[in-house]
N, C-alpha and C. Protein backbone atom coordinates (compact mmCIF):
# COMPACT_ATOMS: atom_id res chain seq x y z
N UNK A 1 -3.73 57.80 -18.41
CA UNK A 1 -4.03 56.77 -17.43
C UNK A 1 -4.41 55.50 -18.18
N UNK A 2 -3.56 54.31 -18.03
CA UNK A 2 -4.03 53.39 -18.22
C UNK A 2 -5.00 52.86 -18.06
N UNK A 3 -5.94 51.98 -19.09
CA UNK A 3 -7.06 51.33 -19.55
C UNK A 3 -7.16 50.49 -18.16
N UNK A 4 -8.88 50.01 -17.73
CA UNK A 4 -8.42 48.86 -16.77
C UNK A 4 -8.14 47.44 -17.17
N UNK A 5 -9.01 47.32 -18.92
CA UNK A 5 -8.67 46.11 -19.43
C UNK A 5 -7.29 45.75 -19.78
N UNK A 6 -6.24 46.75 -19.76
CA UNK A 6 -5.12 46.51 -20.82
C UNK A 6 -4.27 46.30 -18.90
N UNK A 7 -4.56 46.85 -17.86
CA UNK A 7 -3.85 46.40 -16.55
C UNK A 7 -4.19 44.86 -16.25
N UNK A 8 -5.49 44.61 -16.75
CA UNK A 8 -5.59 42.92 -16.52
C UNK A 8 -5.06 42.15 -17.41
N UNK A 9 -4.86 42.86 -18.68
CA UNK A 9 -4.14 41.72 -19.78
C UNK A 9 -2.72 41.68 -19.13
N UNK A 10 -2.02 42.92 -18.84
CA UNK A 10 -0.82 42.40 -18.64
C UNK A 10 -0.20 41.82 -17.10
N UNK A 11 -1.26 41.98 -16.20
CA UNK A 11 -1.24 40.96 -14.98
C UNK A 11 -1.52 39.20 -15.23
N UNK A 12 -2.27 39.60 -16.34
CA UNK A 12 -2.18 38.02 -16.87
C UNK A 12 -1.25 37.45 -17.85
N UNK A 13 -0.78 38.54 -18.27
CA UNK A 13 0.80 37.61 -18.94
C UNK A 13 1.79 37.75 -18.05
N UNK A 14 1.65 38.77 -17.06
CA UNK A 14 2.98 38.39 -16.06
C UNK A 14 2.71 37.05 -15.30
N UNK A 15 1.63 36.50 -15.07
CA UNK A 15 1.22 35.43 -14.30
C UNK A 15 1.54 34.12 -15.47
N UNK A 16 1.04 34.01 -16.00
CA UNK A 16 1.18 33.02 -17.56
C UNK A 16 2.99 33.11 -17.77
N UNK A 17 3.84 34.04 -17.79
CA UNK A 17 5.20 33.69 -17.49
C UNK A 17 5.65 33.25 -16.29
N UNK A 18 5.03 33.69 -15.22
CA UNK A 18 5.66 32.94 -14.01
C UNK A 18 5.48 31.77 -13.76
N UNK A 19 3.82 31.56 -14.59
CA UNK A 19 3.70 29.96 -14.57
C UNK A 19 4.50 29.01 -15.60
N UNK A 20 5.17 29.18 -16.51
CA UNK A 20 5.88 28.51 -17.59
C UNK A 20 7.14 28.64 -16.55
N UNK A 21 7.38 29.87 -16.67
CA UNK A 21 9.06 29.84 -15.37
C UNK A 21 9.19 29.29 -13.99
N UNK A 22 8.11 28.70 -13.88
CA UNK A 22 8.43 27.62 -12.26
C UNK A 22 8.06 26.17 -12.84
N UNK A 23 6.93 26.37 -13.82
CA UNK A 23 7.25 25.01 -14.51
C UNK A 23 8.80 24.45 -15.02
N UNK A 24 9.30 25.39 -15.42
CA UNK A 24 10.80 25.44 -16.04
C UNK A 24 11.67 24.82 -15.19
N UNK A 25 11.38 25.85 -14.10
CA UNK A 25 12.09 25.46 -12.47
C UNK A 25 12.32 23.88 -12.18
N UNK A 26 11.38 23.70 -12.32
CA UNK A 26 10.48 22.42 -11.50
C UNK A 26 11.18 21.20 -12.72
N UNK A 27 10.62 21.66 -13.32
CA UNK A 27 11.56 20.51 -15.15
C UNK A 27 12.88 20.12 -14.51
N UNK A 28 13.42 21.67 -14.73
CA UNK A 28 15.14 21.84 -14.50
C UNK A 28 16.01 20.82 -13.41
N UNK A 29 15.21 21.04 -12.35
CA UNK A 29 15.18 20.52 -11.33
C UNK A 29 15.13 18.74 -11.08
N UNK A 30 14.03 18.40 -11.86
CA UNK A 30 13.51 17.30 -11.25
C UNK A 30 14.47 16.16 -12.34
N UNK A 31 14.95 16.56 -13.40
CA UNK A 31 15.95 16.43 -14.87
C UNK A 31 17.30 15.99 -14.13
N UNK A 32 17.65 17.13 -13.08
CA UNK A 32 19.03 17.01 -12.51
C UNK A 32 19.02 16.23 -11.09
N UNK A 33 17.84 16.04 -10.63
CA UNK A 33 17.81 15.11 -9.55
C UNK A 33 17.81 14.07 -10.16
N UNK A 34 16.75 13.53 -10.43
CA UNK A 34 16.45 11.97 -11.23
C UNK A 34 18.33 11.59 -12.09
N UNK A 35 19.15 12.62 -12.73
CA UNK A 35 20.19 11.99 -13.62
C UNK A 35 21.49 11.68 -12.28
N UNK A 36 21.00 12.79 -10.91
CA UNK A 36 22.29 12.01 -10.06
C UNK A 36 22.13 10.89 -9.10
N UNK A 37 23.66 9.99 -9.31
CA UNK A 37 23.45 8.69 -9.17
C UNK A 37 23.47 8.77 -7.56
N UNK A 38 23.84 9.53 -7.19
CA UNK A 38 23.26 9.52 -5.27
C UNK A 38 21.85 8.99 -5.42
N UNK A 39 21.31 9.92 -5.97
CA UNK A 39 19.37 9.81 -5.57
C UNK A 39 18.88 8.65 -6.44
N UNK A 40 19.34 7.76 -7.57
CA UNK A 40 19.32 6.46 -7.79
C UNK A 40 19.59 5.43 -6.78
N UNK A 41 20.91 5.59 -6.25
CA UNK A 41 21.40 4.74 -4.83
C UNK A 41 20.03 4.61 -4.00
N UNK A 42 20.21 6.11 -3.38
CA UNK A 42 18.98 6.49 -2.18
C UNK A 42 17.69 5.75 -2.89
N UNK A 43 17.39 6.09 -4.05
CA UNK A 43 15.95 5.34 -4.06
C UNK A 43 15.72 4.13 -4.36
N UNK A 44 16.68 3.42 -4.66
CA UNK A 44 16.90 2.08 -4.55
C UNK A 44 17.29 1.44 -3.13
N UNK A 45 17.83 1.51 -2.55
CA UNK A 45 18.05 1.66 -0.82
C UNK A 45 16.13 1.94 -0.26
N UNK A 46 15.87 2.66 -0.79
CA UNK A 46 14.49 3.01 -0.21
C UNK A 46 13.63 1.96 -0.72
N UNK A 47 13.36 1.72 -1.63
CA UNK A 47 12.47 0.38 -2.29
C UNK A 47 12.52 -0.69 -1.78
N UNK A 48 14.31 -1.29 -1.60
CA UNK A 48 14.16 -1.91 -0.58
C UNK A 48 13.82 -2.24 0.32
N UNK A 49 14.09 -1.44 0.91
CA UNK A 49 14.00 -0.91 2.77
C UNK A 49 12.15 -1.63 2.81
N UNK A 50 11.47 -0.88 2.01
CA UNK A 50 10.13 -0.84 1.89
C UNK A 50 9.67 -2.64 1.48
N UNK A 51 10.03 -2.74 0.65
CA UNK A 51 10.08 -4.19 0.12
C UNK A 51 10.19 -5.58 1.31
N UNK A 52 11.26 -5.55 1.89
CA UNK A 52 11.49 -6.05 3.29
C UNK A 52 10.95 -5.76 4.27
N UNK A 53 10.41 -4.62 4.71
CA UNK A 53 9.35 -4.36 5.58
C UNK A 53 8.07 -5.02 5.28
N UNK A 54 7.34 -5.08 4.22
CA UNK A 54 6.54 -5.57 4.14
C UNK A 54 6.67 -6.97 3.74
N UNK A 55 7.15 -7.30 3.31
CA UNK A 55 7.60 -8.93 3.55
C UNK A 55 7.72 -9.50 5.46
N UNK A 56 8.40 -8.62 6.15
CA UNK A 56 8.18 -8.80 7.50
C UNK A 56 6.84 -8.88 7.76
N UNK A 57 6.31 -8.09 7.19
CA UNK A 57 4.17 -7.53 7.81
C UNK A 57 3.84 -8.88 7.31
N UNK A 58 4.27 -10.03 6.23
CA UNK A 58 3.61 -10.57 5.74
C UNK A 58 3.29 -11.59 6.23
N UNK A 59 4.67 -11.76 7.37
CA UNK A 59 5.07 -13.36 7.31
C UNK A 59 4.45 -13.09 9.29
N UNK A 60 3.55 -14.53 9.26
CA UNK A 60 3.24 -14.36 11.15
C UNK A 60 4.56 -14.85 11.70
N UNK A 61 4.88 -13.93 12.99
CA UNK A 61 5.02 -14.40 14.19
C UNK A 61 4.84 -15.76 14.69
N UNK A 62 3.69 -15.80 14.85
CA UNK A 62 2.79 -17.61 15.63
C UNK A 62 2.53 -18.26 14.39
N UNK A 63 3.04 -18.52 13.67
CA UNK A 63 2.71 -19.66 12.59
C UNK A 63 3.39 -20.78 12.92
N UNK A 64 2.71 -21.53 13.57
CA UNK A 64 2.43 -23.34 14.35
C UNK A 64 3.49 -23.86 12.69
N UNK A 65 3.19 -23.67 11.66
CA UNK A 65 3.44 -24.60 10.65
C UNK A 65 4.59 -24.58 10.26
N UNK A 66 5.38 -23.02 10.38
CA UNK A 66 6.69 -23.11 10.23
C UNK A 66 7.54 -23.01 11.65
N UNK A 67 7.30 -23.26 12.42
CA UNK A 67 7.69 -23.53 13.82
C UNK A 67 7.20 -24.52 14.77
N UNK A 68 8.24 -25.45 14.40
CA UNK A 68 7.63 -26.98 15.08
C UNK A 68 7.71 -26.81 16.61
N UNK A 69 8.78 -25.81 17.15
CA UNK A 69 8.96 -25.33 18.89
C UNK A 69 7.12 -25.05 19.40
N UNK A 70 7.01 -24.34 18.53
CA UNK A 70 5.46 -23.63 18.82
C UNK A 70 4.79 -24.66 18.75
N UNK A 71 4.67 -25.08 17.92
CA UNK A 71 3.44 -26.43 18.11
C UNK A 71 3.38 -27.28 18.57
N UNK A 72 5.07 -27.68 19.18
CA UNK A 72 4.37 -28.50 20.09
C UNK A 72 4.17 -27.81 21.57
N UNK A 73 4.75 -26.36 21.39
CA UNK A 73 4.63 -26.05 22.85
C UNK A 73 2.72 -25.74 22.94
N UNK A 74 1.93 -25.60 21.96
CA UNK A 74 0.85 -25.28 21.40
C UNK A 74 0.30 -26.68 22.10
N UNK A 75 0.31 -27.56 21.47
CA UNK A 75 -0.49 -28.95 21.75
C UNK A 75 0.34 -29.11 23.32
N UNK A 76 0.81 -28.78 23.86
CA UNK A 76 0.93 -29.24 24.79
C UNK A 76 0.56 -28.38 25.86
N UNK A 77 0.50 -26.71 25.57
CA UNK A 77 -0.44 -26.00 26.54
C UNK A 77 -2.25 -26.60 26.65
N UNK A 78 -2.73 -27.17 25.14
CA UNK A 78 -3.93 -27.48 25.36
C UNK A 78 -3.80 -28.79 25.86
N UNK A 79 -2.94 -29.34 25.86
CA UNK A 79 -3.05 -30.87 27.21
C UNK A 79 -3.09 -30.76 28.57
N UNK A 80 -2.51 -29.91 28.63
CA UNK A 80 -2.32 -29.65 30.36
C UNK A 80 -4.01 -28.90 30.77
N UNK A 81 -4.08 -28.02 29.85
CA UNK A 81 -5.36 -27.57 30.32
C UNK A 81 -6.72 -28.06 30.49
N UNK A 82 -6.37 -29.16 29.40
CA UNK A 82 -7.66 -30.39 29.34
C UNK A 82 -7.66 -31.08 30.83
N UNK A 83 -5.33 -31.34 30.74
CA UNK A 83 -6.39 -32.34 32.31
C UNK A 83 -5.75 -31.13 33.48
N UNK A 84 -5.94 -30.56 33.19
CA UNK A 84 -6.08 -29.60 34.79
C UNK A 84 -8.19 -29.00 34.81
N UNK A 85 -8.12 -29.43 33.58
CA UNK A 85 -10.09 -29.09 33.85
C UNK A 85 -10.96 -30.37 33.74
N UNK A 86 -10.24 -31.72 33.51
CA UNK A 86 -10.30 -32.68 34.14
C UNK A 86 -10.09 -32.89 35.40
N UNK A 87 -9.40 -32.77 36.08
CA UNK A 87 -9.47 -32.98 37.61
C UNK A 87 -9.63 -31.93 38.21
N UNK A 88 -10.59 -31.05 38.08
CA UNK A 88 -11.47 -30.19 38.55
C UNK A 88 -10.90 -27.91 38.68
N UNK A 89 -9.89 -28.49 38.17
CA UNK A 89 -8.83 -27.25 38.75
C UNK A 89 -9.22 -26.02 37.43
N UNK A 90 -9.94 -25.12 37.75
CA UNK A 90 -10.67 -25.08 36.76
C UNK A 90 -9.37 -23.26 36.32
N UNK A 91 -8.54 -22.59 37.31
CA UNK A 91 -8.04 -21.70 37.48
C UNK A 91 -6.91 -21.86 36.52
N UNK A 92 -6.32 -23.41 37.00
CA UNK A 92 -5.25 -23.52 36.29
C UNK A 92 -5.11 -23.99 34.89
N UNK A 93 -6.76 -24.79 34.61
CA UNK A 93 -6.72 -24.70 33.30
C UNK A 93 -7.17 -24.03 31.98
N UNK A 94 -7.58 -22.81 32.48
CA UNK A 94 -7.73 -21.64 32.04
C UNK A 94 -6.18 -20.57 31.90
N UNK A 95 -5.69 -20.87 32.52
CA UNK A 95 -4.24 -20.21 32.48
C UNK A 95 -3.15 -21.37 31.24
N UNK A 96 -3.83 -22.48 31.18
CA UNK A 96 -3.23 -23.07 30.09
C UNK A 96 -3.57 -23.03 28.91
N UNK A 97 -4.85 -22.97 28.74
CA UNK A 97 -5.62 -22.54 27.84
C UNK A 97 -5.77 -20.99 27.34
N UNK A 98 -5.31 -20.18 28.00
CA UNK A 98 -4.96 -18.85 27.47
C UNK A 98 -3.34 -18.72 26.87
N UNK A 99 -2.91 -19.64 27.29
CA UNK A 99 -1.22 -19.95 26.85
C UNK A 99 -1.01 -20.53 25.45
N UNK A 100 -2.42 -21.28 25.36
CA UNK A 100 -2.19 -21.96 24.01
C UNK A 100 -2.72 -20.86 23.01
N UNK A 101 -3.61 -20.06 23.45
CA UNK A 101 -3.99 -19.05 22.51
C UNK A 101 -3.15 -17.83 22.31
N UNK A 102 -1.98 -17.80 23.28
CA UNK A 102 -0.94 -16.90 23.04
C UNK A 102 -0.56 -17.44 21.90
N UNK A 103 -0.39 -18.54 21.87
CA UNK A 103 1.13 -19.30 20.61
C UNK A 103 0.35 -20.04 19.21
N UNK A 104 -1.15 -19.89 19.49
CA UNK A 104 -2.30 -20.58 18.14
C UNK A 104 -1.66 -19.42 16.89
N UNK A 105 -1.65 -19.65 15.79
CA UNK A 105 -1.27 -19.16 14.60
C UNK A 105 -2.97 -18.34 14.33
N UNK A 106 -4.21 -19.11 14.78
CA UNK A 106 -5.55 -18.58 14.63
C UNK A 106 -6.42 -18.23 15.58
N UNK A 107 -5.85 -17.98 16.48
CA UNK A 107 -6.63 -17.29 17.80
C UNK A 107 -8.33 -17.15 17.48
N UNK A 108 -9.21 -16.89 16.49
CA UNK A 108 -9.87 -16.31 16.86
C UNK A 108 -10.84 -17.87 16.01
N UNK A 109 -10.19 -18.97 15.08
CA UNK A 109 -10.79 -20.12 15.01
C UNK A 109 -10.87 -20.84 16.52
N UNK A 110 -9.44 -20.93 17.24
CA UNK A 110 -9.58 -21.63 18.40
C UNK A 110 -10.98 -21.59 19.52
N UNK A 111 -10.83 -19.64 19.47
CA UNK A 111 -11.65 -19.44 20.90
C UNK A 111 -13.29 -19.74 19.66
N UNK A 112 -13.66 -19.90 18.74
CA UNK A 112 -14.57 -20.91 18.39
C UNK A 112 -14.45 -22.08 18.47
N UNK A 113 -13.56 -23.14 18.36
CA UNK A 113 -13.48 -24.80 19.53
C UNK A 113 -13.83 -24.47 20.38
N UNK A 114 -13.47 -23.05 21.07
CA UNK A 114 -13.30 -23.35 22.87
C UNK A 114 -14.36 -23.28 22.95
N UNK A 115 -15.43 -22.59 22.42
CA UNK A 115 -16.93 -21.82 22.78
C UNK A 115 -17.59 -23.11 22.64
N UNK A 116 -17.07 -23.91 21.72
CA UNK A 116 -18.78 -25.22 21.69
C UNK A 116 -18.10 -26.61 22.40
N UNK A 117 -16.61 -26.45 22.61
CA UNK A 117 -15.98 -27.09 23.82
C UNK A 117 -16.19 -27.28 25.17
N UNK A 118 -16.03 -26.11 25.45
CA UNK A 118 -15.60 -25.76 27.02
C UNK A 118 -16.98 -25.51 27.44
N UNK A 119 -16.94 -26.29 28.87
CA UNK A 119 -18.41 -25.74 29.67
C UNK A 119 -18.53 -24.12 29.65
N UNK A 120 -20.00 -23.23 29.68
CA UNK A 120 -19.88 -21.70 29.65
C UNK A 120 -19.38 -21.49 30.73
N UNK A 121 -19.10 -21.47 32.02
CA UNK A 121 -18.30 -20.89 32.80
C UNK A 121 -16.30 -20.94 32.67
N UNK A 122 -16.06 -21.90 32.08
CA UNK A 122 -14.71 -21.92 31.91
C UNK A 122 -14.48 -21.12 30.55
N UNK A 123 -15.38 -20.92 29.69
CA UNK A 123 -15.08 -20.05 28.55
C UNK A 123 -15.57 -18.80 29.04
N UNK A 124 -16.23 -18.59 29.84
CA UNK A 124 -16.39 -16.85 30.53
C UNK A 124 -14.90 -16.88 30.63
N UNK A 125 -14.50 -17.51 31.77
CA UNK A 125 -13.48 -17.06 32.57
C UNK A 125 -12.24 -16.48 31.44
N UNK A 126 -12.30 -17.75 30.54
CA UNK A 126 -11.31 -17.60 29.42
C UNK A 126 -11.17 -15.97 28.60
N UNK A 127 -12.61 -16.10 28.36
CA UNK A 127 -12.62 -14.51 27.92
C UNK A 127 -12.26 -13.37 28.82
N UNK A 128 -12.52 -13.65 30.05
CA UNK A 128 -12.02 -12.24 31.09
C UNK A 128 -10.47 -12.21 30.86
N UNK A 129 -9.68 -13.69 30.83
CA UNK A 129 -8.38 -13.70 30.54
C UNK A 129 -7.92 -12.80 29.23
N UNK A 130 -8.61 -12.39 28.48
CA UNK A 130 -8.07 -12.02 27.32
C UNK A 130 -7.62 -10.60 27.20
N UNK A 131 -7.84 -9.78 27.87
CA UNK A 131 -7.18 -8.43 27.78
C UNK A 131 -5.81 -8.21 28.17
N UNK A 132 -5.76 -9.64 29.50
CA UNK A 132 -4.72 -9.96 29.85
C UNK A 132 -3.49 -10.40 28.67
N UNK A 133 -3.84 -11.17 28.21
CA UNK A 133 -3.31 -12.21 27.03
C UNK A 133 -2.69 -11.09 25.83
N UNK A 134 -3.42 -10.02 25.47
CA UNK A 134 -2.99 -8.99 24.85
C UNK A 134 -2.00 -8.14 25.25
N UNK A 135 -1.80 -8.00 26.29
CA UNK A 135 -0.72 -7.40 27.02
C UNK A 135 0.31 -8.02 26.64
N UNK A 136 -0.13 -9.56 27.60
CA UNK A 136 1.42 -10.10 27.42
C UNK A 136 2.39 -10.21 26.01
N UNK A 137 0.91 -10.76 24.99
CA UNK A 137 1.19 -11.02 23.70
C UNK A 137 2.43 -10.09 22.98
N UNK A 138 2.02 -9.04 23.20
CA UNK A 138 3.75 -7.90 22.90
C UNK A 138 4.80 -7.88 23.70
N UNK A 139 5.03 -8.34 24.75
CA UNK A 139 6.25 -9.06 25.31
C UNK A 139 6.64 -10.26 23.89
N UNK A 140 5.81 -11.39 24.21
CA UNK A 140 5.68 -12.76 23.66
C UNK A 140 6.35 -12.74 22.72
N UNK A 141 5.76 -11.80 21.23
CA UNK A 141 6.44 -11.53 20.33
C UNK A 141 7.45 -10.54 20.65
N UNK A 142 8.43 -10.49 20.58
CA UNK A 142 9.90 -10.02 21.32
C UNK A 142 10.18 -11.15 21.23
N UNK A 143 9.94 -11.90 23.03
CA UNK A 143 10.56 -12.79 23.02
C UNK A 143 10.62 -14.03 21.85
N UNK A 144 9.74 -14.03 20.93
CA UNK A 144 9.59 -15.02 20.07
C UNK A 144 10.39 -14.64 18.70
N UNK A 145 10.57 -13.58 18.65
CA UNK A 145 11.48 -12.93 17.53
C UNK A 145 13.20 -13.60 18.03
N UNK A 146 13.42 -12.77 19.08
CA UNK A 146 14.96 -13.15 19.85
C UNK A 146 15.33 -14.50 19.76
N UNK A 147 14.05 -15.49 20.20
CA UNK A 147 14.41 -17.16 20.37
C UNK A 147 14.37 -17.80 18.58
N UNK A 148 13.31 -17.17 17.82
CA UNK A 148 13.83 -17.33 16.22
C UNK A 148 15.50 -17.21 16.09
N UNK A 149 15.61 -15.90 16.20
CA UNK A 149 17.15 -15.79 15.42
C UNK A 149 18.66 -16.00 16.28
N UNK A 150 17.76 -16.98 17.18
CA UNK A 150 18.82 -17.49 18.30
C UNK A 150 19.28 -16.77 19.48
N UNK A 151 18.78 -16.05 19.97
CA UNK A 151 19.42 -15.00 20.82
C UNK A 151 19.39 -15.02 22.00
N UNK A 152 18.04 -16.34 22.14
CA UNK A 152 17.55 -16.82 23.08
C UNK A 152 17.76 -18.65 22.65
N UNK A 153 17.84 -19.19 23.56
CA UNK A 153 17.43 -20.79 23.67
C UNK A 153 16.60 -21.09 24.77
């Protein structure tokens, strides 16, 4: 009857070869993927892919500075809203004023103007508008993508 030390030595060299022989595997393997030029293509195609995506993440949507359409449609939502809360209409110039913060490149500098701007009841109101404004905002961008690359006029 076999020893119990001499059953663990050789459970541990059968293990110690299986580990060199999937290392082997794994070598063999990864040697003959990496040398075919498919999976060069593919991972170059992929880097790309990745590369341009984040160049998309990089660049805004609402940037007033490279889109002169926006800015002036920008300065001119906050005109209307000035004088629609000039002559007392306080509904409609809150609906202009949430329009300009659709298309502001800095939404969250603006609604600081608006706060030491705007009387506190027209900047309440403004803020109740805003969950609204988020909604639409993912339409907006769509439509603001489509009218970029012409698809829209």
């Amino acid at each position: 009857m076999p020893c119990g030390r001499t059953v663990l030595c050789l459970l541990a060299a059968l293990a110690a070869c299986g580990a060199v022989a999937f290392l082997g595997y794994c070598v063999y393997f990864d040697r003959k993927r990496c040398g075919d030029p498919a999976f060069r293509r593919r991972l170059r195609d992929k880097r790309r892919a990745q590369h341009q995506k984040a160049e998309g993440r990089g660049a805004q949507v609402w940037d007033p500075a490279k889109n002169e359409k926006l800015q002036e449609l920008f300065l001119q939502e906050v005109q209307m809203g000035e004088l629609w809360l000039s002559r007392g209409d306080l509904r409609l110039g809150v609906e202009h004023l949430s329009n300009a913060l659709l298309v502001c490149g800095q939404p969250e500098e603006l609604l600081k103007v608006f706060k030491h701007t705007l009387p506190p009841k027209v900047f309440e109101m403004l803020l109740h508008k805003i969950p609204l404004i988020c909604q639409v905002s993912t339409y907006l961008i769509v439509f603001a993508k489509l009218t970029m690359l012409g698809l829209i006029t």
